[in-house]
Protein backbone atom coordinates (compact mmCIF):
# COMPACT_ATOMS: atom_id res chain seq x y z
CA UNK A 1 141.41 190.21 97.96
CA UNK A 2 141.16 186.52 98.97
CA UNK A 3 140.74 183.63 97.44
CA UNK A 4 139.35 179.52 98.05
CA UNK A 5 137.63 177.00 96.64
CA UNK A 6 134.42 176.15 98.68
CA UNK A 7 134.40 172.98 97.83
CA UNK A 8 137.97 171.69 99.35
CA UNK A 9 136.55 173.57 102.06
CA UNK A 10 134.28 171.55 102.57
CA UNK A 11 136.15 168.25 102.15
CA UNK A 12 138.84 169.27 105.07
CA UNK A 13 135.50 169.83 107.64
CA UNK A 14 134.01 166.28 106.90
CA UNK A 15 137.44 164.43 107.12
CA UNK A 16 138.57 166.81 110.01
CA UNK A 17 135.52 166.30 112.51
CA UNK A 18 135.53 162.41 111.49
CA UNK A 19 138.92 162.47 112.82
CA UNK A 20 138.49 164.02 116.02
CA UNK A 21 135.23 161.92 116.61
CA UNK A 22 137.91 158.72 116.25
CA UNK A 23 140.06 160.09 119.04
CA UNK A 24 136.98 161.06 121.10
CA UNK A 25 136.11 157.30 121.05
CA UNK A 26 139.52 156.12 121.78
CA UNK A 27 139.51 158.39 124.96
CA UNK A 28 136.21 156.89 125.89
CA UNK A 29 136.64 153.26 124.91
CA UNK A 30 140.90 153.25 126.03
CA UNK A 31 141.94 156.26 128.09
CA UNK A 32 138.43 156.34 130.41
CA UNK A 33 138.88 152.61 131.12
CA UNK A 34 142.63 152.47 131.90
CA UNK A 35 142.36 155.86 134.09
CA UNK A 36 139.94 154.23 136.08
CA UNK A 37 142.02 151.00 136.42
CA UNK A 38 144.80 152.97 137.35
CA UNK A 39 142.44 154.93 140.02
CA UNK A 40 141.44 151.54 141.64
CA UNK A 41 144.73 150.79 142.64
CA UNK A 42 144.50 152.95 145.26
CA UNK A 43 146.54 155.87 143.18
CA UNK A 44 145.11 159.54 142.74
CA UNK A 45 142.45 160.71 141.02
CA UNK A 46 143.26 161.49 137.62
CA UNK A 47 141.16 163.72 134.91
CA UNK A 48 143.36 163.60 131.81
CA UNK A 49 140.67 161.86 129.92
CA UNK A 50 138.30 165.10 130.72
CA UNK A 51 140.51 167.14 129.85
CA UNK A 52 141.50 165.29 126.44
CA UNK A 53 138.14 165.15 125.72
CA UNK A 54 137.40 168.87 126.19
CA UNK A 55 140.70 169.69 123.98
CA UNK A 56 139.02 167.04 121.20
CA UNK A 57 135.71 169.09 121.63
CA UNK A 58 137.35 172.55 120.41
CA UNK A 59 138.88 171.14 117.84
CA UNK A 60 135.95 169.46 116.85
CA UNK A 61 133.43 172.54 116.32
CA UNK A 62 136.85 174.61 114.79
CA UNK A 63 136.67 172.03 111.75
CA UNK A 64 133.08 171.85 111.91
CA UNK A 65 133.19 175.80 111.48
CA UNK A 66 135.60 175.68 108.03
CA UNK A 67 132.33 174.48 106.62
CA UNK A 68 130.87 178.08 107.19
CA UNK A 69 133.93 179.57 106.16
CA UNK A 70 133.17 178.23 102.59
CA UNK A 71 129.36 179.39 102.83
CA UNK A 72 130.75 182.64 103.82
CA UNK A 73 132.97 182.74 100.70
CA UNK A 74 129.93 180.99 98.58
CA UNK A 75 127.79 184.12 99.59
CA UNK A 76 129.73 186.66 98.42
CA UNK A 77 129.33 185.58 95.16
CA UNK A 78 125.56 186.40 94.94
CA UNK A 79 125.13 183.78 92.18
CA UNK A 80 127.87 184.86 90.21
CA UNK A 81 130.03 182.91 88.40
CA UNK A 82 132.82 180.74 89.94
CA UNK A 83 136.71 180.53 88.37
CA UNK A 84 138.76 177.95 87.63
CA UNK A 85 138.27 174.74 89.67
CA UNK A 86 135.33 176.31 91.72
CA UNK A 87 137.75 179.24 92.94
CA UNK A 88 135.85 181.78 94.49
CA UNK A 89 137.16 185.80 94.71
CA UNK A 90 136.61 188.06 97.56
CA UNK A 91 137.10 190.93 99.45
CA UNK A 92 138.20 190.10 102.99
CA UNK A 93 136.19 191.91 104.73
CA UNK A 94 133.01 190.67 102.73
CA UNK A 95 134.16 187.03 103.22
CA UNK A 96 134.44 188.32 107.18
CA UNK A 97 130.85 189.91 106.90
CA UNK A 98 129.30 186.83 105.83
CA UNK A 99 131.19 184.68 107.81
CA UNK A 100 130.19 186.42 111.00
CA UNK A 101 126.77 186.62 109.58
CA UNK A 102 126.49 182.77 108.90
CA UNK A 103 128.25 182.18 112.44
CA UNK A 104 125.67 184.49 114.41
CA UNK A 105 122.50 182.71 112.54
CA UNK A 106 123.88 179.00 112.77
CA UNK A 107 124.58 179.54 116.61
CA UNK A 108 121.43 181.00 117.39
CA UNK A 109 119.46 177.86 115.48
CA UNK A 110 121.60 175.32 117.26
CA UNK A 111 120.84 177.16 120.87
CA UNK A 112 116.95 177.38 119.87
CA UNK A 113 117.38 173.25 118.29
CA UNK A 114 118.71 172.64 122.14
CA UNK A 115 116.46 174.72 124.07
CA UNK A 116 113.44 173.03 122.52
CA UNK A 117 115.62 169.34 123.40
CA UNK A 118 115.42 170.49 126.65
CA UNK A 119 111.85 170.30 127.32
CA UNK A 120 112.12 166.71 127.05
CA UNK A 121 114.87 166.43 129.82
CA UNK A 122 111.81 165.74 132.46
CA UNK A 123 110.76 162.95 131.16
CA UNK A 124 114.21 161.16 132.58
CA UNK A 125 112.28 162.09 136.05
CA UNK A 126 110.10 158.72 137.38
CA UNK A 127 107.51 161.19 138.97
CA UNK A 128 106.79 162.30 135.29
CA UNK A 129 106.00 159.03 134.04
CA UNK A 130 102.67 159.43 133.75
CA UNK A 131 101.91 161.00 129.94
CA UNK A 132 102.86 158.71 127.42
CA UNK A 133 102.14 161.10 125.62
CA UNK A 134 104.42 163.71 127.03
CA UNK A 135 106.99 164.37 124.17
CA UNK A 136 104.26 164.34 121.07
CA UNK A 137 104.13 168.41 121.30
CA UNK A 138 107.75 168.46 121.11
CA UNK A 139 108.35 166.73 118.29
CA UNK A 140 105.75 168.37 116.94
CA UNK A 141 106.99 171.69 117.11
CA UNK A 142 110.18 170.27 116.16
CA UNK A 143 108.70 169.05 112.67
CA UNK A 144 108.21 173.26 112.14
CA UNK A 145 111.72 173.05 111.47
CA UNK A 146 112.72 170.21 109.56
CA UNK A 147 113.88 172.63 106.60
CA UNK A 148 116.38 174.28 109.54
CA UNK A 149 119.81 171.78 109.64
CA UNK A 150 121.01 174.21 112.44
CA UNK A 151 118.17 174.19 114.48
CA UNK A 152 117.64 170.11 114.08
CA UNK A 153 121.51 169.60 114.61
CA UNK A 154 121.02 171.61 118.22
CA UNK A 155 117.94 169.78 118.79
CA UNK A 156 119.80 165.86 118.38
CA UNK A 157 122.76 167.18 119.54
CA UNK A 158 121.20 168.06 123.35
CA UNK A 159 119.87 164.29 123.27
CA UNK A 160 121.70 162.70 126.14
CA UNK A 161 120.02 159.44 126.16
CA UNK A 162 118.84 156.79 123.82
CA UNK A 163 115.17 156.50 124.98
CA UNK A 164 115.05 159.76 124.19
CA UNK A 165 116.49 159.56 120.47
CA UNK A 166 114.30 156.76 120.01
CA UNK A 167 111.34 158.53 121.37
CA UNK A 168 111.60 161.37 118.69
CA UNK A 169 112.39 159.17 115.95
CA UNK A 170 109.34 157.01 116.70
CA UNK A 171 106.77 160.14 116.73
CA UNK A 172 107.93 161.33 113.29
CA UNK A 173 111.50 162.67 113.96
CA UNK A 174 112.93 161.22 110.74
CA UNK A 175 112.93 163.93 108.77
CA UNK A 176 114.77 165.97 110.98
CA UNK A 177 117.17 164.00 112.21
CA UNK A 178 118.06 163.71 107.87
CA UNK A 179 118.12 167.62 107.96
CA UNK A 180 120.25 167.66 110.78
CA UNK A 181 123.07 165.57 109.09
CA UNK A 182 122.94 167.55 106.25
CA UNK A 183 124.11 170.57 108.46
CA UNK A 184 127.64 168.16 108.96
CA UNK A 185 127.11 169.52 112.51
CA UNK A 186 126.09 167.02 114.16
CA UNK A 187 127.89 165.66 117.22
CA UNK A 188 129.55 162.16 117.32
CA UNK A 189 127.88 161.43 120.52
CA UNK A 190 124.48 162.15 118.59
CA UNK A 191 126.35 159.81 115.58
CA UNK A 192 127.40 157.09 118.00
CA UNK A 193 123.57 157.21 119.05
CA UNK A 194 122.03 157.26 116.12
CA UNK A 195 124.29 154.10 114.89
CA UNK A 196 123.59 151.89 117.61
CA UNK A 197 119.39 152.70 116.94
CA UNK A 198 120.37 151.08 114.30
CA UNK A 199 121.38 148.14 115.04
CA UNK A 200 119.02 147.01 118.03
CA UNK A 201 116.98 145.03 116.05
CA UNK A 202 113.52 147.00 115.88
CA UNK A 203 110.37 145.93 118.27
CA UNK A 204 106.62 146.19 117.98
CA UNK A 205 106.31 150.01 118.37
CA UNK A 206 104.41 152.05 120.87
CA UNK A 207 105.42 153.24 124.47
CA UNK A 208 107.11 151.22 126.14
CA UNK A 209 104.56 150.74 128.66
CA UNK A 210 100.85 152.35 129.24
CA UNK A 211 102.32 155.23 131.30
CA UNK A 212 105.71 155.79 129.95
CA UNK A 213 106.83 158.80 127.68
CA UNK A 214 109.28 156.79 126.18
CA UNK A 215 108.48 155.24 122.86
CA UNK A 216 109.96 152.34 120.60
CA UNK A 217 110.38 152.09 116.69
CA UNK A 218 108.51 149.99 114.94
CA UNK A 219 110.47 147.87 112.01
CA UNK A 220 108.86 150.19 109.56
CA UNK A 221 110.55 153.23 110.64
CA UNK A 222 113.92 151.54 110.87
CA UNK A 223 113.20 150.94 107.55
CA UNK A 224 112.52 154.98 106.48
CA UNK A 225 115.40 156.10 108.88
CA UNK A 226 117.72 154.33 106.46
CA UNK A 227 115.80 154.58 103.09
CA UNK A 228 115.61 158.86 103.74
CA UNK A 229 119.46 158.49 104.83
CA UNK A 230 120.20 156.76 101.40
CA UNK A 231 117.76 158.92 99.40
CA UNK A 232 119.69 162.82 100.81
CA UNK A 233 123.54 162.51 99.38
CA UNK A 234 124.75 165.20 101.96
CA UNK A 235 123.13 163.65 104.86
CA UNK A 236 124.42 159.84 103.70
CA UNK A 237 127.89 161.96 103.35
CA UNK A 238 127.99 163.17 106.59
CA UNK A 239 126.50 160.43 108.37
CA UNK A 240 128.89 158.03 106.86
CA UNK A 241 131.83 160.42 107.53
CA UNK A 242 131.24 160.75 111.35
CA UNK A 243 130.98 156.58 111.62
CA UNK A 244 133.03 154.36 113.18
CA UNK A 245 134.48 151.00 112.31
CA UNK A 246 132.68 149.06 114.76
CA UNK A 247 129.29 151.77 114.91
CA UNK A 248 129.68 150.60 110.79
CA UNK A 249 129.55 146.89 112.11
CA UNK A 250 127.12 147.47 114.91
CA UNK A 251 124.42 148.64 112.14
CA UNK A 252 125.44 146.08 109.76
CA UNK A 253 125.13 143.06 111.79
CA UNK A 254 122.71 143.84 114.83
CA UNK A 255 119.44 143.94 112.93
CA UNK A 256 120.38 141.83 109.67
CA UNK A 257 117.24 142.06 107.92
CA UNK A 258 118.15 146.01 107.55
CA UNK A 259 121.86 144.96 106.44
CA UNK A 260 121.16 145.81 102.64
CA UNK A 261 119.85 149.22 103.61
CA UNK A 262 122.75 149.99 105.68
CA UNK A 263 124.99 149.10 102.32
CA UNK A 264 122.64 151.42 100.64
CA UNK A 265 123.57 154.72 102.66
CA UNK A 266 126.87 153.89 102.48
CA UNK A 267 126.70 153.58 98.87
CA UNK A 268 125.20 157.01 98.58
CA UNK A 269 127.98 158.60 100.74
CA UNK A 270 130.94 156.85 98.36
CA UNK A 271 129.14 158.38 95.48
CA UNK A 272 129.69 161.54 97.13
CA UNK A 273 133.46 161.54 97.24
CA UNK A 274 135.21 163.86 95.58
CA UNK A 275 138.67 162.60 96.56
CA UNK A 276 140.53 159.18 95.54
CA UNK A 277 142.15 159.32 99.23
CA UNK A 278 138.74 160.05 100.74
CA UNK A 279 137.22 156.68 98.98
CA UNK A 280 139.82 154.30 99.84
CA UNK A 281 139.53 155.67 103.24
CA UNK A 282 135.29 155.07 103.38
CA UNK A 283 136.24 151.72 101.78
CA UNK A 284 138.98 150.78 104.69
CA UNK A 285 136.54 151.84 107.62
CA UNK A 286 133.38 149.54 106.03
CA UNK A 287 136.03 146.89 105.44
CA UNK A 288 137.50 146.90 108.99
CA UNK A 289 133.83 147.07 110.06
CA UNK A 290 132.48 144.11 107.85
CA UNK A 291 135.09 142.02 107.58
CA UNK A 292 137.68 142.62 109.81
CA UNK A 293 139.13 141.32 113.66
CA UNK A 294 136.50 139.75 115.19
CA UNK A 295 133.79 140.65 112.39
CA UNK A 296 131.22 137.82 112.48
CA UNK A 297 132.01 135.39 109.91
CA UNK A 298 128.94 135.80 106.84
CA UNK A 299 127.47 132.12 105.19
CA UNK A 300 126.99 131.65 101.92
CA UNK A 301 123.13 132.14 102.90
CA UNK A 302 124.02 135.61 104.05
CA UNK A 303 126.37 136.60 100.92
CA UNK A 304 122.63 135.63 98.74
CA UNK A 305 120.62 138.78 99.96
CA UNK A 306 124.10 141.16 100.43
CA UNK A 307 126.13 140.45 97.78
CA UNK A 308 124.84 143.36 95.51
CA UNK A 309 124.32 145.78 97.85
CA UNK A 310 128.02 145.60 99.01
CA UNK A 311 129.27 145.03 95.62
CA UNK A 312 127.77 147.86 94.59
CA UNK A 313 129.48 150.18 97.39
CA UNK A 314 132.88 148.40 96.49
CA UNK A 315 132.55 148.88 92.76
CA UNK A 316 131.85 152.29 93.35
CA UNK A 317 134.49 152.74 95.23
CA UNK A 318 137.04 151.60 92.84
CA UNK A 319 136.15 153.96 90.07
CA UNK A 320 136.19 157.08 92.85
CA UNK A 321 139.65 155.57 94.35
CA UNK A 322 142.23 155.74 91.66
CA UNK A 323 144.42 159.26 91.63
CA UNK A 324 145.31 161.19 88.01
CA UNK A 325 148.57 160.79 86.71
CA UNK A 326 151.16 163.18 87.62
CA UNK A 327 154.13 161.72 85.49
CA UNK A 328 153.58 160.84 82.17
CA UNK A 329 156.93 159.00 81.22
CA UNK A 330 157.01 155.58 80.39
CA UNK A 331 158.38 154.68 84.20
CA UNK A 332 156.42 157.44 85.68
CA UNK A 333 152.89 155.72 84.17
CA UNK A 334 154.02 152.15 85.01
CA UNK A 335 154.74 152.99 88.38
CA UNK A 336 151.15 154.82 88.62
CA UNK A 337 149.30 152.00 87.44
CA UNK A 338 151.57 149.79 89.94
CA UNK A 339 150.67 151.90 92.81
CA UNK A 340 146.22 152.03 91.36
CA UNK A 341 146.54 148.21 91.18
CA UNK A 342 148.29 147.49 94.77
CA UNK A 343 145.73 150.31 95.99
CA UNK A 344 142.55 148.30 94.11
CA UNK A 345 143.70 144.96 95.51
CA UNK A 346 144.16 146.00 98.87
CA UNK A 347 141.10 148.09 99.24
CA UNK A 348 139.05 144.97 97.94
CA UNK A 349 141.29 141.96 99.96
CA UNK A 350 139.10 142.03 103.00
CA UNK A 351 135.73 141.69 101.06
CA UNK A 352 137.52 138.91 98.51
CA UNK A 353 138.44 137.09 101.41
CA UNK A 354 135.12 137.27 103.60
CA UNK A 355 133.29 135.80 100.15
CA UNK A 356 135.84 133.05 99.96
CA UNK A 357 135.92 131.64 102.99
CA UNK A 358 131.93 131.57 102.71
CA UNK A 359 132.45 129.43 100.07
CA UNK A 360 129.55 130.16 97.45
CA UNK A 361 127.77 127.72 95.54
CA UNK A 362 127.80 127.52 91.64
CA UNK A 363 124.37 129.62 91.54
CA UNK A 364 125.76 132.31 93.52
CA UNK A 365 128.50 132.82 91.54
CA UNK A 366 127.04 132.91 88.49
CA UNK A 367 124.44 135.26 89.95
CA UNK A 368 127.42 137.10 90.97
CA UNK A 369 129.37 137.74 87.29
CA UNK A 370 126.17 137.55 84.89
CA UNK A 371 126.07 140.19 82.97
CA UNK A 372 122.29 141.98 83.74
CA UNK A 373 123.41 141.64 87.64
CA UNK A 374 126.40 143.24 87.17
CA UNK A 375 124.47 146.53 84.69
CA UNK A 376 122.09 146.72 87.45
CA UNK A 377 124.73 147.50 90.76
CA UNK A 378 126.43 149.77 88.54
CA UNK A 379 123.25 151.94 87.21
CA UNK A 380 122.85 152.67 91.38
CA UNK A 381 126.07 154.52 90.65
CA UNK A 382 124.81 156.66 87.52
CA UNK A 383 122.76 159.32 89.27
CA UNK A 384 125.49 160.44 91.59
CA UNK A 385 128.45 160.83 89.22
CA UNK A 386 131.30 163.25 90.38
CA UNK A 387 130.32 167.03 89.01
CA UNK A 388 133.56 168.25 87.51
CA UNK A 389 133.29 168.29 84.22
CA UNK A 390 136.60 166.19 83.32
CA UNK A 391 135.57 163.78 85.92
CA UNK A 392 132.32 163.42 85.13
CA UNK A 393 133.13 162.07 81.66
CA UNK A 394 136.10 159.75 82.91
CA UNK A 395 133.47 158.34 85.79
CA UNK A 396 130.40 158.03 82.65
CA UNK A 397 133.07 156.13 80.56
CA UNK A 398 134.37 153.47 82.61
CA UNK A 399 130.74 153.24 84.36
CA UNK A 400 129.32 152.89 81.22
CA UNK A 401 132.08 150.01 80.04
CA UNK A 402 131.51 147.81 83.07
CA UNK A 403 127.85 147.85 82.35
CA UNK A 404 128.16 146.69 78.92
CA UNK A 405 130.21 143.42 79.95
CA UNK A 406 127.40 141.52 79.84
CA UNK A 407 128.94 137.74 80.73
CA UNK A 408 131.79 135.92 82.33
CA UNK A 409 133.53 135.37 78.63
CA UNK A 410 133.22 138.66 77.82
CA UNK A 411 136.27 139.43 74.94
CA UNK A 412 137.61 141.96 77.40
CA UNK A 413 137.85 140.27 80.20
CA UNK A 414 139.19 137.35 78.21
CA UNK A 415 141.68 139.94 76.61
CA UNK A 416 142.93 141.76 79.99
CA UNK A 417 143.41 138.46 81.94
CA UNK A 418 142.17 139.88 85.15
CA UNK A 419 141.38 136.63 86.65
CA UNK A 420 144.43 134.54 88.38
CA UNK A 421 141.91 131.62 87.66
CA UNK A 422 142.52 129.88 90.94
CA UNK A 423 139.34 130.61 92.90
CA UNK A 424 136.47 131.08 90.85
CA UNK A 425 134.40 131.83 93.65
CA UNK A 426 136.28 135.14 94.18
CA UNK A 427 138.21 135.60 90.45
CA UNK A 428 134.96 136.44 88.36
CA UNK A 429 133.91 139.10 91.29
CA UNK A 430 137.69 140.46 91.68
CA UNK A 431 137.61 140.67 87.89
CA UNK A 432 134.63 142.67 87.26
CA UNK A 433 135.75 145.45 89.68
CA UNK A 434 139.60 145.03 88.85
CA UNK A 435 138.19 145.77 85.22
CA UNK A 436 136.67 149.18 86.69
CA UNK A 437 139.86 150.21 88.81
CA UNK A 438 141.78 149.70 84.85
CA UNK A 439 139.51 151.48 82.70
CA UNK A 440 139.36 154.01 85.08
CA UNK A 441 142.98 154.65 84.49
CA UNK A 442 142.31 154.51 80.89
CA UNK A 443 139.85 157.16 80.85
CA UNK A 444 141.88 159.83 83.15
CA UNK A 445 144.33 159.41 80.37
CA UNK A 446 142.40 160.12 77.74
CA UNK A 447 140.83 163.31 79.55
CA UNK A 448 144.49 164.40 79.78
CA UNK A 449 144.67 164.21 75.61
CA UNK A 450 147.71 161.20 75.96
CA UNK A 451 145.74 157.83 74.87
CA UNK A 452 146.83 157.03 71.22
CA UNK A 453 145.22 154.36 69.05
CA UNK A 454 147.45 152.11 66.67
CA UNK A 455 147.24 155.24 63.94
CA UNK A 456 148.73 157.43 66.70
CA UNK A 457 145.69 159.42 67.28
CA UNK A 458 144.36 160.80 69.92
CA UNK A 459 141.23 158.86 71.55
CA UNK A 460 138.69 161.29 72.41
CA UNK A 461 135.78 161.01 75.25
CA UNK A 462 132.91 163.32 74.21
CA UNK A 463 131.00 163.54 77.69
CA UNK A 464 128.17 160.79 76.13
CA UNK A 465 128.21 157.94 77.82
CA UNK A 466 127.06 155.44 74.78
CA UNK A 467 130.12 157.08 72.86
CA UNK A 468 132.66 157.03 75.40
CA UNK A 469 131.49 153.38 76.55
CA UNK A 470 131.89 151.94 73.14
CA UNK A 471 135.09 153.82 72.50
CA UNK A 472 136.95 152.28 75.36
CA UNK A 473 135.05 149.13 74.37
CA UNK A 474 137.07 149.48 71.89
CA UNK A 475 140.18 150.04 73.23
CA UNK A 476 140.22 147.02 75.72
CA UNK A 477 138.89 144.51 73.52
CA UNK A 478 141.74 145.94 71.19
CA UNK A 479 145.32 144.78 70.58
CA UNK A 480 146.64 146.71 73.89
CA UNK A 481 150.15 146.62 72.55
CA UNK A 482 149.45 148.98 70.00
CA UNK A 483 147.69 151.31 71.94
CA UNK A 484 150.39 153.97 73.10
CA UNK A 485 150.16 156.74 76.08
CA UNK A 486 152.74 159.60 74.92
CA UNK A 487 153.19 158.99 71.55
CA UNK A 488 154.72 156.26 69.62
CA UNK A 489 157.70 156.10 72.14
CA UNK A 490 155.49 156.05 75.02
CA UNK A 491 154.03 153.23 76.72
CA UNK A 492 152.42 150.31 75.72
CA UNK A 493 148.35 149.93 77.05
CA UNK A 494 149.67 146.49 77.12
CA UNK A 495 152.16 147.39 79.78
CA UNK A 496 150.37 149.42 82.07
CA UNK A 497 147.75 146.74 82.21
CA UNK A 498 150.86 144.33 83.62
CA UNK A 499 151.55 146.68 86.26
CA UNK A 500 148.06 147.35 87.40
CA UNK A 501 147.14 144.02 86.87
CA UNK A 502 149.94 142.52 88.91
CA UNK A 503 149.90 144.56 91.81
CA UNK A 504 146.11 144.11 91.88
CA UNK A 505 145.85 140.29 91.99
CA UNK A 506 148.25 140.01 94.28
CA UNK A 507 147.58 141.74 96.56
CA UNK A 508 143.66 139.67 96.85
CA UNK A 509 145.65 136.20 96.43
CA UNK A 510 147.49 137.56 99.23
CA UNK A 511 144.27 137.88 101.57
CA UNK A 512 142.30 134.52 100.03
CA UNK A 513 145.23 132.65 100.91
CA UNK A 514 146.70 133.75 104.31
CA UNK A 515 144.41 132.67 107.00
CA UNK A 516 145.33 135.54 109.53
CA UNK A 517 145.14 138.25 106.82
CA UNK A 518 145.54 141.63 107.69
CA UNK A 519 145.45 144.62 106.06
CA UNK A 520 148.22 147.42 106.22
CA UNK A 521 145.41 150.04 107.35
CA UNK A 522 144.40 147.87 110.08
């Protein structure tokens, strides 16, 4: 017998391929250049970068494939039931059966996906430029398939140029291109491509010219490209996974009118992570990308139209980000909620800094920490909550508790002190989301049966969200130093909140007030 978990599974291919895409850019954008540099000088021909890139290739597709391994696993269980944690049973040979099965099917789609891509190679030709309306059949016949990830994956993956990308897109592609995410399988060339579509700021649509095959995108399309990205979790997940740093900034800022929508996909890929690391790590990539070396600098104009969207991905990401507690002794917890609040605070320095230096007016800031703003940007989190049950309820609470504060004097942010009160600009956003990063901690806590209340017993979450939001509510409006974690001779609420809190505001005073900032993950 053998055993997994599908899921992990399929964590390890998303991060795994996103990885090797990172190293396929540095060969292209570093190792290409400085080969060819070294070439000019009048030295021998070198093809270490091919090869490096073929290496990165392999490796590539053998991640990509662990993601069959767990449908392989998945379909041996013919709708059974799973065990504990999602672990999956097996025979080995069945799990090799299915595997081999899944394999032989996904190949043959992705070969069929490229050999229809391949009937639009002519167009490249100039003696062919004389159908504009040359590629319509293809994409036709490649709407048959839009249910088939494997067979739109193959298709987007044998695009070699942009015209032709853009072509597709423009004569109803959309759909498939979404499918073909949702696979995880497609290429980062295909990514890098689709990324940089992105951000050229969208044209009148139409072929290019009366005779050419080649067609633009109209505004409108940009548009649905990003809204069906945002609307399909496992193609946002995916999508977002493969990125970049700078494709992350060449989408944000090259067409800003679509800047909000490009938070909004992002958004729907951080409410797909499973894994604290995994969120801190799509939070340091959009924050490199937005904000970091060489970023262009955002007014206090531009903060007015983006300032929920990317709150929204941020706050998100600070309920996803903080690990469960491993020790539960009094230093054990303190230095746990030391390490969620230096986490918090450094995952958030780059945005806190970007807003103050744009130094926002009095409206924006309000609009920034009133209360109905702040219920709406965390509702686009509800939907998407994590799926384990435990998790689920711990997300629900501390989502549901940073809805209800509903204004800047709000008792519990008055009674955590989450503000250093020296920038108010930045200190009533920083304490809205520090206040999710803290409850957060609260309610993995009291999943794990060791929050007490001043009577020494145990505070329960139920799974309903009014409940569990007024019972922590209760708890952080509450005198904190007689709320206990481990008993009476555990520690204080009241100190854990120090340690968190600390770590947390320091580490964004630290970015608002050094003028070359830079993060550690840099």
């Amino acid at each position: 017998m053998v055993s997994a978990i599908p899921e992990n599974l399929i964590k390890y291919s998303a991060t795994c391929t996103a990885a090797a895409q990172e190293l396929q850019n540095w060969v292209r954008s570093v190792l290409t250049p400085a080969l060819l540099a070294y070439q000019n000088t009048g030295q021998p021909c070198v093809d270490l970068d091919g090869e490096v890139a073929v290496a990165i290739s392999r490796a590539y597709y053998t991640d990509r494939d662990v993601h069959d391994v767990a449908r392989a696993f998945q379909a041996t269980q013919h709708g059974g039931a799973l065990g504990p944690g999602g672990l999956v049973r097996a025979h080995e040979s069945d799990v090799d059966t299915a595997y081999t099965q899944l394999l032989a099917q996904n190949q043959a789609k992705m070969r069929a996906g490229a050999a229809l891509a391949a009937r639009l190679t002519p167009l490249q030709d100039l003696g062919d430029r004389d159908n504009p309306d040359a590629a319509r059949p293809i994409v036709e016949e490649l709407a048959k398939h839009a249910n088939d990830p494997y067979f739109c994956a193959g298709f987007f993956n044998a695009l070699t140029l942009q015209p032709l990308l853009t072509t597709v897109l423009a004569l109803g592609g959309i759909p498939a291109l979404i499918s073909a995410y949702s696979s995880g399988a497609v290429s980062p060339h295909t990514t890098a491509m689709v990324a940089a579509r992105i951000g050229i700021p969208a044209v009148v649509g139409g072929p290019e010219s009366p005779t050419s095959p080649f067609y633009r995108m109209t505004s409108e399309q940009k548009a649905q490209l990003l809204d069906a990205l945002a609307a399909n979790p496992s193609a946002a997940y995916h999508f977002a996974k493969a990125l970049t740093p700078a494709e992350v900034r060449e989408m944000f800022y090259g067409d800003r009118q679509y800047s909000g929508k490009v938070m909004a996909v992002l958004q729907t890929a951080m409410n797909c992570e499973r894994s604290p690391q995994a969120a801190r790590e799509l939070m340091h990539k959009v924050s490199l990308g937005l904000f970091g070396s060489g970023a262009p600098k955002l007014s206090n104009s531009d903060w007015k139209s983006l300032i929920g969207p990317v709150r929204a991905f941020y706050g998100t990401g600070m309920l996803n980000s903080v690990p469960a507690p491993t020790d539960f002794s009094r230093d054990g917890l303190e230095e746990w909620e030391h390490i969620a609040g230096a986490q918090n605070g450094e995952d958030l320095a780059l945005f806190l800094k970007a807003l103050h230096d744009s130094q926002p007016d009095d409206a924006l800031v309000k609009s920034m920490v009133q209360g109905g703003y702040v219920n709406a940007v965390f509702l686009l989190a509800g939907p998407l909550e994590p799926e384990a049950w435990g998790a689920k309820i711990a997300f629900s609470a501390a989502l549901g508790t940073v809805q209800s504060v509903v204004s800047a004097n709000d008792p519990i942010i008055e009674n955590l002190g989450l503000s250093a009160g020296r920038y108010p600009d930045t200190d009533g956003m920083n304490e809205k989301l520090a206040l999710g990063g803290f409850a957060q901690t609260l309610t993995l806590l009291a999943m794990r049966n060791q929050l007490r209340d001043p009577s020494n017993h145990l505070v329960h979450l139920t799974g309903d969200q009014a409940t569990d939001r007024n019972t922590l509510r209760e708890v952080l409006s509450g005198d904190l130093t007689r709320y206990t974690v481990g008993g009476t001779d555990g520690a204080r609420v009241s100190e854990l909140l120090d340690a968190y809190k600390s770590q947390e505001l320091e580490a964004g005073f630290k970015a608002i007030t050094s003028p070359h900032y830079s993060p550690p993950y840099e």
